[in-house]
PDB file of N, CA and C in Angstrom:
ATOM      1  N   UNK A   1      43.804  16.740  -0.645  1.00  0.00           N
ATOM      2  CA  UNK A   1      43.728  15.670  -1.603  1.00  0.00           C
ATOM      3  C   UNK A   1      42.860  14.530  -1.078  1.00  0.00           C
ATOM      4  N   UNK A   2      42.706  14.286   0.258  1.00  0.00           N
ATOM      5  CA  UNK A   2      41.822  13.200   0.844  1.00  0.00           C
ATOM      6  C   UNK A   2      40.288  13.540   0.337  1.00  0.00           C
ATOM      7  N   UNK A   3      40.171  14.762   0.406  1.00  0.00           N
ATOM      8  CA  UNK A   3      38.456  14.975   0.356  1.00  0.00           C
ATOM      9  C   UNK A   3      38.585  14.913  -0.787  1.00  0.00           C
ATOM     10  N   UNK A   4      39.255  15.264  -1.971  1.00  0.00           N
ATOM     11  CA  UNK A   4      39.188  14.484  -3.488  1.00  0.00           C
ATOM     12  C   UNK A   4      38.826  13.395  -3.313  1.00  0.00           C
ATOM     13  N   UNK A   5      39.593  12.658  -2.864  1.00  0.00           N
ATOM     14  CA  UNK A   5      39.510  10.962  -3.202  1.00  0.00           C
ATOM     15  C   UNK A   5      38.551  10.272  -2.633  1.00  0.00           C
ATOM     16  N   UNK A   6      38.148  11.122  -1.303  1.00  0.00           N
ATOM     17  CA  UNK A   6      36.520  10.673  -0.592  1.00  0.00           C
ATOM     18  C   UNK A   6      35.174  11.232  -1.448  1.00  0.00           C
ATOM     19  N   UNK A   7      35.700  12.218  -2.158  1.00  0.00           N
ATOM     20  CA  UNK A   7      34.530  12.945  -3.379  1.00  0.00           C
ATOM     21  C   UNK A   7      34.387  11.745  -4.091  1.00  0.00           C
ATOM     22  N   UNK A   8      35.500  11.007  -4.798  1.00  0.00           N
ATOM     23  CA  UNK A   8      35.393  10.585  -6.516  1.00  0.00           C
ATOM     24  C   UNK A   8      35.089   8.675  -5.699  1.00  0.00           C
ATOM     25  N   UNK A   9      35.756   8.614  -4.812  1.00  0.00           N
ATOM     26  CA  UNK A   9      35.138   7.364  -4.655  1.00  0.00           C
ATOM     27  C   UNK A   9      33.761   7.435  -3.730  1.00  0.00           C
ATOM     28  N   UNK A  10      33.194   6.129  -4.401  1.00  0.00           N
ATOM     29  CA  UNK A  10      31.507   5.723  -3.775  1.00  0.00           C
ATOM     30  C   UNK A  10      31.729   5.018  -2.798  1.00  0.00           C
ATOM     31  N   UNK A  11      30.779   5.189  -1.678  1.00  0.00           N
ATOM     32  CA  UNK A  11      30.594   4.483  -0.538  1.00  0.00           C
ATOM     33  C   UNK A  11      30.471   2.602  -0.851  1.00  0.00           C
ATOM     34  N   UNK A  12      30.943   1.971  -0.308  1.00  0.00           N
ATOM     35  CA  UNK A  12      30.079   0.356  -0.302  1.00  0.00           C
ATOM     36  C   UNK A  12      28.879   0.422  -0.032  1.00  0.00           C
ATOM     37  N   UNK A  13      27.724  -0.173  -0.579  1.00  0.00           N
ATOM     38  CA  UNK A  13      27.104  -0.721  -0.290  1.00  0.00           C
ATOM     39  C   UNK A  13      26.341  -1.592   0.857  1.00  0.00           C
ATOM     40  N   UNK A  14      25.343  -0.757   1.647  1.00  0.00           N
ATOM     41  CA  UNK A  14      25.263  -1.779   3.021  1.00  0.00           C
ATOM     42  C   UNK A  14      24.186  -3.055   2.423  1.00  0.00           C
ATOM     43  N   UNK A  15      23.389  -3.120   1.313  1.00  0.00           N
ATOM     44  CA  UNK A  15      22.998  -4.353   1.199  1.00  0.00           C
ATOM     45  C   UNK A  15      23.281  -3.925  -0.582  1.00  0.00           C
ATOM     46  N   UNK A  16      23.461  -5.561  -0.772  1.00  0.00           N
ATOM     47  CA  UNK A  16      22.818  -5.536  -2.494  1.00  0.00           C
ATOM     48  C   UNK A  16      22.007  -4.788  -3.159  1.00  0.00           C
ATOM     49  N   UNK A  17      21.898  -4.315  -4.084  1.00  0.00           N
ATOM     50  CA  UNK A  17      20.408  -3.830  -5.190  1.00  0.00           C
ATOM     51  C   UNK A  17      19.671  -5.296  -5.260  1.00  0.00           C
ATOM     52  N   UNK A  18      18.536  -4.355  -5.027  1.00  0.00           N
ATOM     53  CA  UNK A  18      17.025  -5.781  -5.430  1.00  0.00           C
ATOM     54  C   UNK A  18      17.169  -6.657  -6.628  1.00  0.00           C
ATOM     55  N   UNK A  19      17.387  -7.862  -6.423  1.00  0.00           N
ATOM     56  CA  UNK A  19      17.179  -8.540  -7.696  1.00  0.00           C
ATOM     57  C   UNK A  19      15.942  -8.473  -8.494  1.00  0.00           C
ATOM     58  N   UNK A  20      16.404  -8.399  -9.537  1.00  0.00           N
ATOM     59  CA  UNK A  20      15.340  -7.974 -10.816  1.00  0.00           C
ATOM     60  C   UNK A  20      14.066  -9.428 -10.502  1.00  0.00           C
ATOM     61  N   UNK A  21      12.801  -8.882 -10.274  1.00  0.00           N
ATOM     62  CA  UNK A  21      11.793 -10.381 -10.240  1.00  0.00           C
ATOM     63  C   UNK A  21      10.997 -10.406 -11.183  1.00  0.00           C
ATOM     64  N   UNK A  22      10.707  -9.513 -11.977  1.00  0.00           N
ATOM     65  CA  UNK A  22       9.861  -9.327 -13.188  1.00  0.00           C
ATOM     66  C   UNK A  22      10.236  -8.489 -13.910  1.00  0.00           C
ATOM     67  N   UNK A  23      10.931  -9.569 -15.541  1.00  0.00           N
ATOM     68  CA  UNK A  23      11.163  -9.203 -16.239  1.00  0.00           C
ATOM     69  C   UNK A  23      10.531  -8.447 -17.331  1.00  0.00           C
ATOM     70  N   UNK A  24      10.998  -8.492 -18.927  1.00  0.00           N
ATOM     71  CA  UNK A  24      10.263  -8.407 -19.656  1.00  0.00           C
ATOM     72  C   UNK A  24       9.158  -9.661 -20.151  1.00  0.00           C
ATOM     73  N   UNK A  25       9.772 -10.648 -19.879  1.00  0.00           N
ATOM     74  CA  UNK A  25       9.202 -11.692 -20.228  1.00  0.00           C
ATOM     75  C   UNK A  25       8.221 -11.948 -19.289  1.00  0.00           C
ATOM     76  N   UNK A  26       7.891 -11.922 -18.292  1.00  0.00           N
ATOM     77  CA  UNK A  26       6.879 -11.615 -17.334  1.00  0.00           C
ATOM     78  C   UNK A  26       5.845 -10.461 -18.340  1.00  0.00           C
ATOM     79  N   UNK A  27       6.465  -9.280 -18.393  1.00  0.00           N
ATOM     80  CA  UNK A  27       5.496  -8.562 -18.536  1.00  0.00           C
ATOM     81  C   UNK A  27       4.572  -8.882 -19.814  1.00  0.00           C
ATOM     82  N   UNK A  28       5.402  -9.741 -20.932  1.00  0.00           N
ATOM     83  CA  UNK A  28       4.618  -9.851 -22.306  1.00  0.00           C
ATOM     84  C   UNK A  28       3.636 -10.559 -21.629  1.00  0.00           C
ATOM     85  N   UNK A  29       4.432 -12.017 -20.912  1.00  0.00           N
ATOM     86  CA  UNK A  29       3.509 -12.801 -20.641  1.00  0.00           C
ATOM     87  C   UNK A  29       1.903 -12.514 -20.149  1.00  0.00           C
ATOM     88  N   UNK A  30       1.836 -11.213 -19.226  1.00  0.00           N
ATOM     89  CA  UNK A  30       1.119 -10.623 -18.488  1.00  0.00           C
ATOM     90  C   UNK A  30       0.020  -9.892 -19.546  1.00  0.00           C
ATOM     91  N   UNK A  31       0.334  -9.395 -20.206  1.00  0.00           N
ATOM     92  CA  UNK A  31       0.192  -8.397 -21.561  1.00  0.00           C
ATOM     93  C   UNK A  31      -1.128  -9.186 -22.681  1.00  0.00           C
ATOM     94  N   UNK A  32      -0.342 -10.428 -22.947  1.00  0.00           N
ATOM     95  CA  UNK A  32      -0.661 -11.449 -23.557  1.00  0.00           C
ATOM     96  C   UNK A  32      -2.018 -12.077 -23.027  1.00  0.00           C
ATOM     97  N   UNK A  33      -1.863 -12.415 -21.508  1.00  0.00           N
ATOM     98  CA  UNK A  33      -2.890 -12.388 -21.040  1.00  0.00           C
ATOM     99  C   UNK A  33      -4.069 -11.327 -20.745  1.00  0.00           C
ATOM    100  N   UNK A  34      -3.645 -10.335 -20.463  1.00  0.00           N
ATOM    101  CA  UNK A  34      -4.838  -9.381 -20.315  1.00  0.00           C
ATOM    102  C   UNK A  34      -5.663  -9.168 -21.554  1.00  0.00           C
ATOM    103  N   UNK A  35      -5.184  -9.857 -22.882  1.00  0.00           N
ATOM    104  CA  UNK A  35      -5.766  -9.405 -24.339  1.00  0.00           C
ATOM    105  C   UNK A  35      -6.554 -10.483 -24.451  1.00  0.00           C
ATOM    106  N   UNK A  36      -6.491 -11.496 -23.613  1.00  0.00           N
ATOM    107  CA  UNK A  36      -7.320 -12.854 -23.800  1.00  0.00           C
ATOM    108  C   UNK A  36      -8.464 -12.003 -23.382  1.00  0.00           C
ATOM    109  N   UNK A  37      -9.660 -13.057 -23.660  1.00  0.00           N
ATOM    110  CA  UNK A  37     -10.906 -13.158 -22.844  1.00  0.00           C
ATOM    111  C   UNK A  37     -10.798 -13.253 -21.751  1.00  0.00           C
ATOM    112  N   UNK A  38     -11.686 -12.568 -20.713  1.00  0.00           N
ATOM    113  CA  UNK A  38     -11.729 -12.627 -19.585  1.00  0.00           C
ATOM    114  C   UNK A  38     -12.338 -14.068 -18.901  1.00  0.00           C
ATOM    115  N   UNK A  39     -12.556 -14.087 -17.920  1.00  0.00           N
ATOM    116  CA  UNK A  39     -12.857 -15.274 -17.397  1.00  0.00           C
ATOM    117  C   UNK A  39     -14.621 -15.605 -17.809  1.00  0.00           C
ATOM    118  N   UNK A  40     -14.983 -17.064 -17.406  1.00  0.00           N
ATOM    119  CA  UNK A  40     -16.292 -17.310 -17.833  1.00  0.00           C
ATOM    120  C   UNK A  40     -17.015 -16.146 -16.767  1.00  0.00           C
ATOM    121  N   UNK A  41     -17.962 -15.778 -17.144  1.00  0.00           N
ATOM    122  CA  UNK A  41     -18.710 -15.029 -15.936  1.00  0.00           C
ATOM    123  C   UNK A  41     -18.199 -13.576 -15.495  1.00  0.00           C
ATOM    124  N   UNK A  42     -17.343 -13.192 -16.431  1.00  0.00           N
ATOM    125  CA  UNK A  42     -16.608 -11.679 -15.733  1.00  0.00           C
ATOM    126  C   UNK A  42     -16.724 -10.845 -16.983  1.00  0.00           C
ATOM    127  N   UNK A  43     -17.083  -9.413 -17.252  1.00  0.00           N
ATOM    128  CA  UNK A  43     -16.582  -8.922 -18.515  1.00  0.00           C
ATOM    129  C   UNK A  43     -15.613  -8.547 -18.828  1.00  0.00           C
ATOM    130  N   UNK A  44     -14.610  -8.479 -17.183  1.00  0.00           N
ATOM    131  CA  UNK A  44     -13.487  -8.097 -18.123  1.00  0.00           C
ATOM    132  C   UNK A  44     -12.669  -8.156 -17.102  1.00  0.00           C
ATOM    133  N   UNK A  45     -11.025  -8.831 -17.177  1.00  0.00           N
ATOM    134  CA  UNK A  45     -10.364  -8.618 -16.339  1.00  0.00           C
ATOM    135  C   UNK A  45      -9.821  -7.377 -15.282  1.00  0.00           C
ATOM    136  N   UNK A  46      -9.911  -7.813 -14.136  1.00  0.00           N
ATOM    137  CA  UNK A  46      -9.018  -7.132 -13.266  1.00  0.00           C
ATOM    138  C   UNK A  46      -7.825  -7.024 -12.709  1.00  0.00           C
ATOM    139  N   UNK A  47      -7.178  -6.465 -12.402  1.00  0.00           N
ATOM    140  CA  UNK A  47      -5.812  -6.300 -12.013  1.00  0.00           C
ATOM    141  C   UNK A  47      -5.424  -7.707 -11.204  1.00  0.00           C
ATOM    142  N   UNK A  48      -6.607  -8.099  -9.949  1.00  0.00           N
ATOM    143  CA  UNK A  48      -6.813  -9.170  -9.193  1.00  0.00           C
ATOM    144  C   UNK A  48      -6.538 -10.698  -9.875  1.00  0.00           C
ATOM    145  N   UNK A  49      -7.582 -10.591 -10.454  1.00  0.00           N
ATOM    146  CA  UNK A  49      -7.818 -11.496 -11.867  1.00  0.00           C
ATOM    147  C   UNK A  49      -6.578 -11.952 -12.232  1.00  0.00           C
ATOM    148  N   UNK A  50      -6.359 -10.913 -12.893  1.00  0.00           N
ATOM    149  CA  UNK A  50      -4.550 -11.452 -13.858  1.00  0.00           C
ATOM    150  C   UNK A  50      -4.018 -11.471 -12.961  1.00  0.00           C
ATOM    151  N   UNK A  51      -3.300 -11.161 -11.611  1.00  0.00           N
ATOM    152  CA  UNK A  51      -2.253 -11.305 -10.436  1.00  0.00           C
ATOM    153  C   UNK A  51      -2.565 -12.727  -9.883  1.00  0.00           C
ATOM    154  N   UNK A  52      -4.131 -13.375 -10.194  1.00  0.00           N
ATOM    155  CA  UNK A  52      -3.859 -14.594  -9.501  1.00  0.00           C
ATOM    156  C   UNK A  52      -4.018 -15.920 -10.950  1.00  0.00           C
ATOM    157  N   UNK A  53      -4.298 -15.398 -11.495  1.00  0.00           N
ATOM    158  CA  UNK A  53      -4.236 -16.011 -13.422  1.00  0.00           C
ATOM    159  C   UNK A  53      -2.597 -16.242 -13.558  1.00  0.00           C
ATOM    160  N   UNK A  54      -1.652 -15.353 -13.497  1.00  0.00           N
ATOM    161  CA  UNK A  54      -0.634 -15.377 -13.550  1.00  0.00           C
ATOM    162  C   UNK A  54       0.415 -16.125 -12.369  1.00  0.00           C
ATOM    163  N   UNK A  55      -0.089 -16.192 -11.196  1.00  0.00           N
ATOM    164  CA  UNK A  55       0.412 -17.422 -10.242  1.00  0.00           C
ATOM    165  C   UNK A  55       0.522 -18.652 -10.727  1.00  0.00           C
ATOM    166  N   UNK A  56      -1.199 -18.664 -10.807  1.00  0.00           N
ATOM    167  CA  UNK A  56      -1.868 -20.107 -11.608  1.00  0.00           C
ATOM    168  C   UNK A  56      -1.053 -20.825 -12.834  1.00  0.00           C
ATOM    169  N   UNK A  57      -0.967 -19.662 -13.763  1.00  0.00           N
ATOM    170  CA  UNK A  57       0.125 -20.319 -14.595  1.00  0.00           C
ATOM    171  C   UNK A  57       1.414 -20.093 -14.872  1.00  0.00           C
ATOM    172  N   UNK A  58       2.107 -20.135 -13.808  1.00  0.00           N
ATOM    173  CA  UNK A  58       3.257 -19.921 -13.518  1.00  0.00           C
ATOM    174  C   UNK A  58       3.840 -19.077 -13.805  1.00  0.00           C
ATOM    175  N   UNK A  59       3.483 -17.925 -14.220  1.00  0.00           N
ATOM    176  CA  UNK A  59       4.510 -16.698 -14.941  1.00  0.00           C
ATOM    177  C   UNK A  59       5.384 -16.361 -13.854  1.00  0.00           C
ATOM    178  N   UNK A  60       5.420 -16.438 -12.542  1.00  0.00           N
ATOM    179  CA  UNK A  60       5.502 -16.100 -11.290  1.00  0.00           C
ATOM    180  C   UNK A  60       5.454 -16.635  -9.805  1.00  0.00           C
ATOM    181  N   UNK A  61       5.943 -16.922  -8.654  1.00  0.00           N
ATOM    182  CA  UNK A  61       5.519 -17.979  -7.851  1.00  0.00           C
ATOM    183  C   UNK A  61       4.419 -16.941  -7.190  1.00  0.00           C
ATOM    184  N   UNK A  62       4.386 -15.982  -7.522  1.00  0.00           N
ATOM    185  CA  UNK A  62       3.628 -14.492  -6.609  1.00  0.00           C
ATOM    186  C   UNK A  62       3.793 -13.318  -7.278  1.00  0.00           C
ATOM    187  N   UNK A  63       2.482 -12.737  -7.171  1.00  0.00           N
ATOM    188  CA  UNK A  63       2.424 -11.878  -7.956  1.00  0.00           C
ATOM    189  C   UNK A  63       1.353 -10.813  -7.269  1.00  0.00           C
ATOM    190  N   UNK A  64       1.505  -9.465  -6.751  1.00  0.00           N
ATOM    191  CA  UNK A  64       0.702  -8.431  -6.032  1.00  0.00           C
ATOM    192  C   UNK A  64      -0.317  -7.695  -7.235  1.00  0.00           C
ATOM    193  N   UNK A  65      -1.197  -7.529  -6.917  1.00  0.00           N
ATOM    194  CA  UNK A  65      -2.252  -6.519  -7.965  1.00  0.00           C
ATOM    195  C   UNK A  65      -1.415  -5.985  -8.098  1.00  0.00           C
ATOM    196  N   UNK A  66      -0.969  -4.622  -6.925  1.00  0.00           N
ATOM    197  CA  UNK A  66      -0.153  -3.152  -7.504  1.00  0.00           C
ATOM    198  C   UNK A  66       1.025  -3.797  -8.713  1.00  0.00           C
ATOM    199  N   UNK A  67       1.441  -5.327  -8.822  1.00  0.00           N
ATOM    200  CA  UNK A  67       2.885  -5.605 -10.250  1.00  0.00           C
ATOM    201  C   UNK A  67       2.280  -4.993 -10.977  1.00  0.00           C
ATOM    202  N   UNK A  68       0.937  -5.863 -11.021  1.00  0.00           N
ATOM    203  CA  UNK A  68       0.241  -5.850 -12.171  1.00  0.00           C
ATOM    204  C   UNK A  68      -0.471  -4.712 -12.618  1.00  0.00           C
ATOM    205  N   UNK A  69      -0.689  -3.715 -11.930  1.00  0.00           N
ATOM    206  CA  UNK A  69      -1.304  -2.145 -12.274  1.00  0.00           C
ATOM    207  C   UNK A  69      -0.159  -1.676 -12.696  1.00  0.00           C
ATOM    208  N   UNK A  70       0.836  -2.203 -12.077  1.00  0.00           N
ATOM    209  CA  UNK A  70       2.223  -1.004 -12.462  1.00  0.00           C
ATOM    210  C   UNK A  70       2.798  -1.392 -13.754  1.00  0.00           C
ATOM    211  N   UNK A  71       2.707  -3.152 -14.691  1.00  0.00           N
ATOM    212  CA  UNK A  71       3.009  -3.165 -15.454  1.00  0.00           C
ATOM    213  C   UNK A  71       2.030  -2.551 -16.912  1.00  0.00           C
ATOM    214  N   UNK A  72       0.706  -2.921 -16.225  1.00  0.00           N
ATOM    215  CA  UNK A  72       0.568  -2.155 -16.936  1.00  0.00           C
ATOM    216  C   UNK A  72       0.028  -0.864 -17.525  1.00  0.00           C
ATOM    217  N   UNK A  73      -0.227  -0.100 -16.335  1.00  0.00           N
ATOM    218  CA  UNK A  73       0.042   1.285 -16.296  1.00  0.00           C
ATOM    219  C   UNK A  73       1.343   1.468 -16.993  1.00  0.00           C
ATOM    220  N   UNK A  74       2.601   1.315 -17.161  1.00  0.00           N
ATOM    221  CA  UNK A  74       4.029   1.564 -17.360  1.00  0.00           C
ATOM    222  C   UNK A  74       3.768   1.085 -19.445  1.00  0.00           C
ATOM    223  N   UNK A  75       3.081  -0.010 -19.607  1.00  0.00           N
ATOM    224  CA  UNK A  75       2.577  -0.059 -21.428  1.00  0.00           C
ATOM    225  C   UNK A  75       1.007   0.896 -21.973  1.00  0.00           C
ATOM    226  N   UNK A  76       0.958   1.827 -20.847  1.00  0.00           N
ATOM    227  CA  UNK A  76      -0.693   2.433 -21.395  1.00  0.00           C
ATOM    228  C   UNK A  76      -1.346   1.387 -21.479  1.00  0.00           C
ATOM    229  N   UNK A  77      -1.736   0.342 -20.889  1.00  0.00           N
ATOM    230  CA  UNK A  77      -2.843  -0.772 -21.542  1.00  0.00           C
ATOM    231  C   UNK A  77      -3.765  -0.450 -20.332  1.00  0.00           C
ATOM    232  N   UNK A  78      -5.074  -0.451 -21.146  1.00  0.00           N
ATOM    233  CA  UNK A  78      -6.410  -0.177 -20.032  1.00  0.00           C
ATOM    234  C   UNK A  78      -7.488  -0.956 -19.854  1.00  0.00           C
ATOM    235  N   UNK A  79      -7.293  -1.593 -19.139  1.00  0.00           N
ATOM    236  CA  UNK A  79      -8.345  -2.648 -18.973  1.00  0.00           C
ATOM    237  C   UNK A  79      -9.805  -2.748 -19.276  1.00  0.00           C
ATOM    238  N   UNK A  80     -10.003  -1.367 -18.964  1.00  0.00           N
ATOM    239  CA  UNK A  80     -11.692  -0.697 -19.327  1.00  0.00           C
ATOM    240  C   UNK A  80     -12.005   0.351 -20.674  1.00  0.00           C
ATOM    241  N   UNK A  81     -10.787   0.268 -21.253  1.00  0.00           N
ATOM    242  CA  UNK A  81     -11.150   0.776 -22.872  1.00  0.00           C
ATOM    243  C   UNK A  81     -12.171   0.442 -23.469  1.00  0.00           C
ATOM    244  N   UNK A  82     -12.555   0.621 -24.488  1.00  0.00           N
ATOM    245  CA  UNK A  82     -13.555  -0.235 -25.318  1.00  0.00           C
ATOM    246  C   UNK A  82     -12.779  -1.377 -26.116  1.00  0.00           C
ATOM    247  N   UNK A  83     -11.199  -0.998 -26.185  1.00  0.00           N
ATOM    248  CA  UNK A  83     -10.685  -1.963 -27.414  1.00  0.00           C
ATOM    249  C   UNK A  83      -9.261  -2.345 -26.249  1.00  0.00           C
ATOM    250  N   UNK A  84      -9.397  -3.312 -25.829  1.00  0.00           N
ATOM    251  CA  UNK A  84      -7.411  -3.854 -25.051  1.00  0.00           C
ATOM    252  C   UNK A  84      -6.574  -4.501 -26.090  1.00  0.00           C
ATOM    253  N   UNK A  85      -6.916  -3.746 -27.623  1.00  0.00           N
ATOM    254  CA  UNK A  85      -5.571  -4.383 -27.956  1.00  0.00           C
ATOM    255  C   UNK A  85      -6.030  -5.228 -28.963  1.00  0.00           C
ATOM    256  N   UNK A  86      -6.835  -6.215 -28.577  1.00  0.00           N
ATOM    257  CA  UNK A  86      -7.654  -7.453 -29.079  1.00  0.00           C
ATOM    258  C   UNK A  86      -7.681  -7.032 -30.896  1.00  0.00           C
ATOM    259  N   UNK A  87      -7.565  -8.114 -31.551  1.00  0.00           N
ATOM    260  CA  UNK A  87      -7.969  -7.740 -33.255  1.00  0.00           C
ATOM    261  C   UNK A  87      -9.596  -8.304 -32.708  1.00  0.00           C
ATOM    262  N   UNK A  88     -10.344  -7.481 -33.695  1.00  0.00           N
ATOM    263  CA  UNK A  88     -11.430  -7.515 -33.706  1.00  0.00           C
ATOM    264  C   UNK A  88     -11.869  -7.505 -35.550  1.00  0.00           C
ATOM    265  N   UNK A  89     -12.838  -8.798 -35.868  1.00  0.00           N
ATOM    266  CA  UNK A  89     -13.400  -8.586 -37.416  1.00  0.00           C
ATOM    267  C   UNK A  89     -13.493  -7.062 -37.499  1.00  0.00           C
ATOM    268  N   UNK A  90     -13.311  -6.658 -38.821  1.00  0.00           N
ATOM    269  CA  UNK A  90     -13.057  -5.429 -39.431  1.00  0.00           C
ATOM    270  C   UNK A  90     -14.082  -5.588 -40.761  1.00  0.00           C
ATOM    271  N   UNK A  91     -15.407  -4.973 -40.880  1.00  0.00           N
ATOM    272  CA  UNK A  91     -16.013  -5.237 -42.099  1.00  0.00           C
ATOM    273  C   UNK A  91     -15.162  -4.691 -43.283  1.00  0.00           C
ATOM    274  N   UNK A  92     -15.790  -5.703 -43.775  1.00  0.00           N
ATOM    275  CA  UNK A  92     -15.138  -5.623 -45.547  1.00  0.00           C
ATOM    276  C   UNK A  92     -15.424  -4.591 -46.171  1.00  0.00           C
ATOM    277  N   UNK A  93     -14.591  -3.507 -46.743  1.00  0.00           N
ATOM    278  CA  UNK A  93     -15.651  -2.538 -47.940  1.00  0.00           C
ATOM    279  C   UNK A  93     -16.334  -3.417 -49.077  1.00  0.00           C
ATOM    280  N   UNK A  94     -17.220  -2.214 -49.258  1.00  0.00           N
ATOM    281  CA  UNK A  94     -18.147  -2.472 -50.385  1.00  0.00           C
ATOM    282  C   UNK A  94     -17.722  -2.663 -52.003  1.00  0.00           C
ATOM    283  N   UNK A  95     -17.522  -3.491 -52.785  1.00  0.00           N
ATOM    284  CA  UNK A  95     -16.750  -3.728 -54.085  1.00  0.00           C
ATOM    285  C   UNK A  95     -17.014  -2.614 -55.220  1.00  0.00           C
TER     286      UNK A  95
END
């Protein structure tokens, strides 16, 4: 009956689980930004880019490229598509 009760109960814990540091709200925030325009002089953001864009404006006190590949690798968003998302004018049909 002991090795039952050593089966069904879980060990403690030798440290905590990682506190959660980036949420969802991080990630829109992140998201949101990558659909902007890129910077003056760049065509198009980089992973770099937004990881230190996103310091800058506080989404984060720190923020690693790989967050930022992984968030958004993890929404399919591609930085080097032809289209990130962005609305773009849509010609009018013909009447």
């Amino acid at each position: 009956m002991a090795q039952l009760d050593a089966a069904l109960d879980r060990k403690a814990r030798e440290k905590p689980p990682r506190e959660v540091t980036f949420d969802g709200v991080f990630e829109a925030k992140l998201i949101a930004l990558a659909c902007t325009d890129a910077p003056e002089g760049r065509a198009r953001w980089t992973v770099r880019l937004l990881a230190d864009k996103a310091v800058e404006l506080n989404f984060a006190e720190s923020v690693s490229h790989m967050t930022v590949q992984r968030v958004l690798k993890k929404t399919n968003f591609s930085l080097t598509a032809a289209s990130t998302g962005k609305s773009r004018p849509k010609a009018t049909p013909p009447l």
